[in-house]
Protein backbone atom coordinates (compact mmCIF):
# COMPACT_ATOMS: atom_id res chain seq x y z
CA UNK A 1 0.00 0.00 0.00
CA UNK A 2 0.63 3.71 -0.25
CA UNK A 3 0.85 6.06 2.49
CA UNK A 4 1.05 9.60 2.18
CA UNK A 5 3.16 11.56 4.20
CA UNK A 6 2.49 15.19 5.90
CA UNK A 7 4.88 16.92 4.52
CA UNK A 8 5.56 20.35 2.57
CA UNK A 9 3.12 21.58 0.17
CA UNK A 10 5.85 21.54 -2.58
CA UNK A 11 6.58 17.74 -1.43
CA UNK A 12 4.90 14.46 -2.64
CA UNK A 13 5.95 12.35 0.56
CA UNK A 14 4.50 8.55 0.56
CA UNK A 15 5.69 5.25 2.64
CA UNK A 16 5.26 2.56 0.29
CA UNK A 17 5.11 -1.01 2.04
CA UNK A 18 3.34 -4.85 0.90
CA UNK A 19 1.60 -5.04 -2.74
CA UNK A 20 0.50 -2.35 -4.10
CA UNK A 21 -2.38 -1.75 -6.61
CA UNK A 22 -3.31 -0.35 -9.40
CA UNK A 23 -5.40 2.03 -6.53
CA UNK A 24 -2.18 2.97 -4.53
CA UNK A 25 -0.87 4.03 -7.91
CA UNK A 26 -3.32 5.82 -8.77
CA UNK A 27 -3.67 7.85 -5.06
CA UNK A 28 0.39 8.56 -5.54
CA UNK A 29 -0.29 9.71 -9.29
CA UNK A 30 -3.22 11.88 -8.05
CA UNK A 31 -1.35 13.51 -4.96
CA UNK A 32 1.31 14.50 -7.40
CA UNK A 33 -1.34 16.65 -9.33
CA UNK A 34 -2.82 18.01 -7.09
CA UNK A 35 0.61 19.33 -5.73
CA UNK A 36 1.20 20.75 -9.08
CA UNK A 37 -1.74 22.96 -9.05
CA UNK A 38 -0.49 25.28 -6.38
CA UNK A 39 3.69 24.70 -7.16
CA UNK A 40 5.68 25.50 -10.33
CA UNK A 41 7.62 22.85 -9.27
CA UNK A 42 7.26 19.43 -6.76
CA UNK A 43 10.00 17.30 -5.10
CA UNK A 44 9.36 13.91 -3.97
CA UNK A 45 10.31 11.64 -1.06
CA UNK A 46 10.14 7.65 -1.45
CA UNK A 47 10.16 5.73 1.83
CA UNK A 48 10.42 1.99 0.32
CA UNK A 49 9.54 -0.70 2.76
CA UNK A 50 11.40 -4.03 1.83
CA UNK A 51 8.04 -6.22 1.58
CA UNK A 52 6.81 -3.64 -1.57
CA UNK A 53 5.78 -5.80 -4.69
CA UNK A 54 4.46 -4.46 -7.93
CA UNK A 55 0.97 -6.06 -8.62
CA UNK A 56 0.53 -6.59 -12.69
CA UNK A 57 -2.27 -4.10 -12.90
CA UNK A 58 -0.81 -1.95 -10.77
CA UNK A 59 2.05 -2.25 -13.06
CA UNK A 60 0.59 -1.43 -15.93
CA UNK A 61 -1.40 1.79 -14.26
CA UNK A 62 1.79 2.97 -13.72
CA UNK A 63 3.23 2.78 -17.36
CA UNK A 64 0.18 4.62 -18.43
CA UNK A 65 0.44 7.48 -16.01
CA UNK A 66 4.33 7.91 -16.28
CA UNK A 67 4.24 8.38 -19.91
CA UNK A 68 1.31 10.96 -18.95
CA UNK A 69 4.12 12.68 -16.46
CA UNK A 70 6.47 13.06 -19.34
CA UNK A 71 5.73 16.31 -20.31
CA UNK A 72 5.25 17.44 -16.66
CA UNK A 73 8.92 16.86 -15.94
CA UNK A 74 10.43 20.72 -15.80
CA UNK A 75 8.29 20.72 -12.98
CA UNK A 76 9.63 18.13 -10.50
CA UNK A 77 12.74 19.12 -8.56
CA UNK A 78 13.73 16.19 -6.52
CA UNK A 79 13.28 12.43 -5.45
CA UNK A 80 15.08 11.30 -2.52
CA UNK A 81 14.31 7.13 -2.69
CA UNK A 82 15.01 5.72 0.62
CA UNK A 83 15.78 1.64 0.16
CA UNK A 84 17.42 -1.31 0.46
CA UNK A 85 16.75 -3.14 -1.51
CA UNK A 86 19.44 -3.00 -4.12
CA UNK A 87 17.19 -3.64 -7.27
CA UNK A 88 15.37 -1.20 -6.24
CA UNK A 89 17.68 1.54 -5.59
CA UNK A 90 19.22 0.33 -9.38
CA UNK A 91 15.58 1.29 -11.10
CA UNK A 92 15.79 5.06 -9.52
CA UNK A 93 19.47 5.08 -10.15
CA UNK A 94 18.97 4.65 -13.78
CA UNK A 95 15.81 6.64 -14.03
CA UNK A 96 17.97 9.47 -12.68
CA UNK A 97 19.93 9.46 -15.36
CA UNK A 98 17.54 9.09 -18.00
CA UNK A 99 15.67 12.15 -16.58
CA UNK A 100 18.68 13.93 -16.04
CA UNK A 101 16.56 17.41 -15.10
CA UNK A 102 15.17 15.62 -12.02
CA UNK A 103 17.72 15.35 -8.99
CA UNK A 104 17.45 11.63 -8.19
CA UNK A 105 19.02 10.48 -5.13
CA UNK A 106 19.34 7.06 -3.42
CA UNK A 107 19.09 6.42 0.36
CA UNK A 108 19.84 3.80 2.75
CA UNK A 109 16.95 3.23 5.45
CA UNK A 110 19.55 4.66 8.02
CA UNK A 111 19.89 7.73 6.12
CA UNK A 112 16.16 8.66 6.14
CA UNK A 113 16.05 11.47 8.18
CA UNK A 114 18.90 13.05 5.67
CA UNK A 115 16.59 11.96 2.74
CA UNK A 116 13.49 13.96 4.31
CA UNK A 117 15.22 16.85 4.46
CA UNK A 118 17.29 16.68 1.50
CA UNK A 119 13.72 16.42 -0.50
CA UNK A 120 11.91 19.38 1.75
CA UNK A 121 14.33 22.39 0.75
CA UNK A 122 12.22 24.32 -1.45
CA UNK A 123 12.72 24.18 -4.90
CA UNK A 124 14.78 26.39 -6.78
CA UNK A 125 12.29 28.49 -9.35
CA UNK A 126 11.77 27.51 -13.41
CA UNK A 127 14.10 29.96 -15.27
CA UNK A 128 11.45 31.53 -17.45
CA UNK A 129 13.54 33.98 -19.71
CA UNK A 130 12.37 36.19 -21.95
CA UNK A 131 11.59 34.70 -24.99
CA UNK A 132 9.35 36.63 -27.89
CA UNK A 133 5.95 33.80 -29.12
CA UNK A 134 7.23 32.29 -32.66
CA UNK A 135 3.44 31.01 -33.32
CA UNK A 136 0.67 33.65 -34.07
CA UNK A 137 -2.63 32.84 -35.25
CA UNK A 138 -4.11 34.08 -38.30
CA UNK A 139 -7.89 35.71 -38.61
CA UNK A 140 -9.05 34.60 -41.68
CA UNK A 141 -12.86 34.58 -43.51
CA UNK A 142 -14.52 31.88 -42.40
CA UNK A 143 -14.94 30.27 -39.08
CA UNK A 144 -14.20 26.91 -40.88
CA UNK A 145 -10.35 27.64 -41.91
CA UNK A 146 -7.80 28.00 -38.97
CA UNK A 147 -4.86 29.24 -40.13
CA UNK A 148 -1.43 30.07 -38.27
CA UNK A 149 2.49 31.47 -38.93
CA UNK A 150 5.76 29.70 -36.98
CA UNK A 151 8.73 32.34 -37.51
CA UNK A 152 10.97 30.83 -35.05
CA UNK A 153 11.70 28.15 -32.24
CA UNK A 154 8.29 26.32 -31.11
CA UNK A 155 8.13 26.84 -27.43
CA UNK A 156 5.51 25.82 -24.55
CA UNK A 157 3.35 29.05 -24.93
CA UNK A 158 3.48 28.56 -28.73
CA UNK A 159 1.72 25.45 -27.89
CA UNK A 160 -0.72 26.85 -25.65
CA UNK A 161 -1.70 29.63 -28.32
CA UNK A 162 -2.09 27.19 -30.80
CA UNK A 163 -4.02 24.15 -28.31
CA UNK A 164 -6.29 27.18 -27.51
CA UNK A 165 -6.94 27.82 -30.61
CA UNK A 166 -7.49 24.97 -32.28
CA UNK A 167 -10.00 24.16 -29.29
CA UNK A 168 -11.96 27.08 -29.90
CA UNK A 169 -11.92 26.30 -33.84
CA UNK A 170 -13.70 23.02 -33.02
CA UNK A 171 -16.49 23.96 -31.31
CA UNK A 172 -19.52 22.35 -31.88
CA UNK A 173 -17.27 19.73 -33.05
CA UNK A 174 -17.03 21.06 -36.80
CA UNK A 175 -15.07 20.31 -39.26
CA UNK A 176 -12.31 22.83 -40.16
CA UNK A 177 -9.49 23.29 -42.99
CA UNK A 178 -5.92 24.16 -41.43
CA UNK A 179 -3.09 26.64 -43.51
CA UNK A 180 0.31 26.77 -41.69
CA UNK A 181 2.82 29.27 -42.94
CA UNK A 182 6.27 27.97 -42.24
CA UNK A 183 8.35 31.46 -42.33
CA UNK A 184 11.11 30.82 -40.21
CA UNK A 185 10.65 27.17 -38.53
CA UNK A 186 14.05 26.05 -36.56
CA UNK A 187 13.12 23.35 -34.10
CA UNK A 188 10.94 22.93 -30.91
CA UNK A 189 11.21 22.61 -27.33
CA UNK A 190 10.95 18.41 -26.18
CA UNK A 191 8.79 19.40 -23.24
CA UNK A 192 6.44 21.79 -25.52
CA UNK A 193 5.51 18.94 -27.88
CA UNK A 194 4.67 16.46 -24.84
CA UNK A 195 2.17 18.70 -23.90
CA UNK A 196 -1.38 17.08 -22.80
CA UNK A 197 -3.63 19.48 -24.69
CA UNK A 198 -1.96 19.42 -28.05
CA UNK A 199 -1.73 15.38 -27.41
CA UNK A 200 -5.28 15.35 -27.10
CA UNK A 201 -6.24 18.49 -30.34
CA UNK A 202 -3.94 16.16 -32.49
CA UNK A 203 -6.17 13.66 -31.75
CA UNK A 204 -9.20 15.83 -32.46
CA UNK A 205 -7.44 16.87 -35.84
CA UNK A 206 -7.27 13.04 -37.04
CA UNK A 207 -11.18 13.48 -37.54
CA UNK A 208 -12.43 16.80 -37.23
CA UNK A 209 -9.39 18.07 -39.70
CA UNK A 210 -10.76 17.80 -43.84
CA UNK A 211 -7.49 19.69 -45.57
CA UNK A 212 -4.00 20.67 -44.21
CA UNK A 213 -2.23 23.36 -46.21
CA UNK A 214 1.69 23.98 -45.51
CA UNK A 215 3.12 26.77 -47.03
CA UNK A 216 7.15 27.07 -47.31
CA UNK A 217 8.24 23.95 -45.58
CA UNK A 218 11.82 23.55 -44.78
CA UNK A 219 12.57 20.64 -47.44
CA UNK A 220 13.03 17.83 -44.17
CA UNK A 221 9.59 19.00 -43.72
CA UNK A 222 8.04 18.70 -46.93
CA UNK A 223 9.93 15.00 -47.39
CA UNK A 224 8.47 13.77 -43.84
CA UNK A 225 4.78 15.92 -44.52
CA UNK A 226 4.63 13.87 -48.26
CA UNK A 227 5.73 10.13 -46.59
CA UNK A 228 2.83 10.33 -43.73
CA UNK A 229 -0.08 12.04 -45.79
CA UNK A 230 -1.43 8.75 -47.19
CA UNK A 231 -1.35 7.36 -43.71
CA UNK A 232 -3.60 10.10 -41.89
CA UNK A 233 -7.33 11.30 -42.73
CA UNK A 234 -6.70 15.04 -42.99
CA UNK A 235 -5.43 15.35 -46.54
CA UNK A 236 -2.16 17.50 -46.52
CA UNK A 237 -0.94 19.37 -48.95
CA UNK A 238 2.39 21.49 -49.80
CA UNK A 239 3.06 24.74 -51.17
CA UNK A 240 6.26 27.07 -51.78
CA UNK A 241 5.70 30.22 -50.01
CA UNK A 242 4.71 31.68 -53.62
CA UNK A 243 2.00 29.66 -54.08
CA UNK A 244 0.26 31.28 -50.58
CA UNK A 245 -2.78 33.03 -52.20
CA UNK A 246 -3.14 28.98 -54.04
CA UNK A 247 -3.08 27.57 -50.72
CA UNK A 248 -5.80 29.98 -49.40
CA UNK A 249 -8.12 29.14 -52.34
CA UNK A 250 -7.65 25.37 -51.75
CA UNK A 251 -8.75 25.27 -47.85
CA UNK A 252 -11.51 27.90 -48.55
CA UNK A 253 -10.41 31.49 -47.23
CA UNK A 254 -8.14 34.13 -47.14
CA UNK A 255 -6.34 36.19 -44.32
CA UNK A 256 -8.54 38.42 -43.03
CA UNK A 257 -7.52 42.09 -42.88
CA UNK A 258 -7.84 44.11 -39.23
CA UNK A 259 -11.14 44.78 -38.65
CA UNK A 260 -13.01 42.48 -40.39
């Protein structure tokens, strides 16, 4: 079972002893949340008894929710994993290093009192530097073409402008035409792609999407766009950035001018 610790608001504390379920993974999953909503950023302290066992479906509950936590991980500070049991201690070790921006630290049971307060300081605040949004949307016609221009680095609030609107462009769950002007694309941020709600409108766009215009790929682009069109149901389609005004005609609109 699970056991969660009074601790700091900032800190996910649990005592994990016997079997636990797919339950106990779930409560551990769900105190982590809720800590989120009120910190930028969580630690976490592991007190592992040495009777714990992994039941299968609590197994598998736990593969589905960490690849959910992926794109959470900027936010999570520290795990202090107090064991020892030496496969154990192996498993965090190497997840440590995987995750590289989480501080992962091993503990033996002795130790646990250092652990504790290791994983209470306060974490250190997300550097959040100035950086000026590469993705802008575009007002255009009709209410049934969404349209968009990347000139720059895709970043995490680039994502949230464009989950937004791509939310708001389904409503009523109709069926839209898309036109993306590549101007200046030159990569994206790992943690801004494993965002939830653009996980969830790229799923939306699978069915809800009819035509896909991309105007002045990069020529990777274009290559990868041209091998996975006949695998999706949106059809996609490419144009050089002097074929724009053909691009427009094709998904049904044009760039609307202020004010209208």
């Amino acid at each position: 079972m699970i056991e969660i610790l009074d601790s700091p608001k900032y800190l996910v504390a649990m005592h994990l002893t016997g079997s636990l379920t797919a339950e106990d993974v779930e409560r551990a999953y769900k105190a982590t949340d809720d800590a989120l909503k009120s910190n930028d950023r969580i630690s976490f302290f592991a007190d592992i008894d040495d009777s714990v066992n992994l039941s299968c479906e609590g197994l598998l509950i736990d593969v589905m929710e960490g690849i959910g936590q992926i794109g959470k991980l900027k936010h999570y500070y520290r795990a202090a994993v107090v064991t020892d049991l030496t496969w154990l201690a192996s498993i965090a070790r190497v997840k440590g290093f995987v995750f590289s921006s989480v501080d992962v630290r091993v503990f033996e049971r002795e130790d646990r009192d250092m652990a504790f307060a290791w994983a209470s300081e306060e974490p250190e605040p997300l550097s959040k530097p100035a950086v000026p949004p590469s993705l802008r949307l575009i007002h255009t016609t009709s209410e049934h073409v969404f349209a968009y221009e990347v000139d720059g680095p895709i970043g995490e609030k680039d994502i949230e402008t464009a989950a937004k609107g791509l939310k708001d462009a389904f409503q009523g769950d109709r069926r839209i035409n898309v036109l993306g002007r590549m101007k200046n694309w030159s990569g994206f941020d790992l943690f801004a792609v494993l965002n939830d709600d653009l996980f969830k409108m790229k799923y939306k766009s699978l069915s809800n999407v009819e035509r896909y215009a991309v105007v002045g790929p990069k020529p990777w682009m274009r290559n990868f766009l041209e091998l996975i069109d006949p695998l999706i149901s949106p059809k996609i389609k490419i144009f050089d950035a002097a074929e724009e005004s053909e691009a427009w005609e094709w998904v049904g609109a044009q760039q609307a001018l202020l004010g209208e």
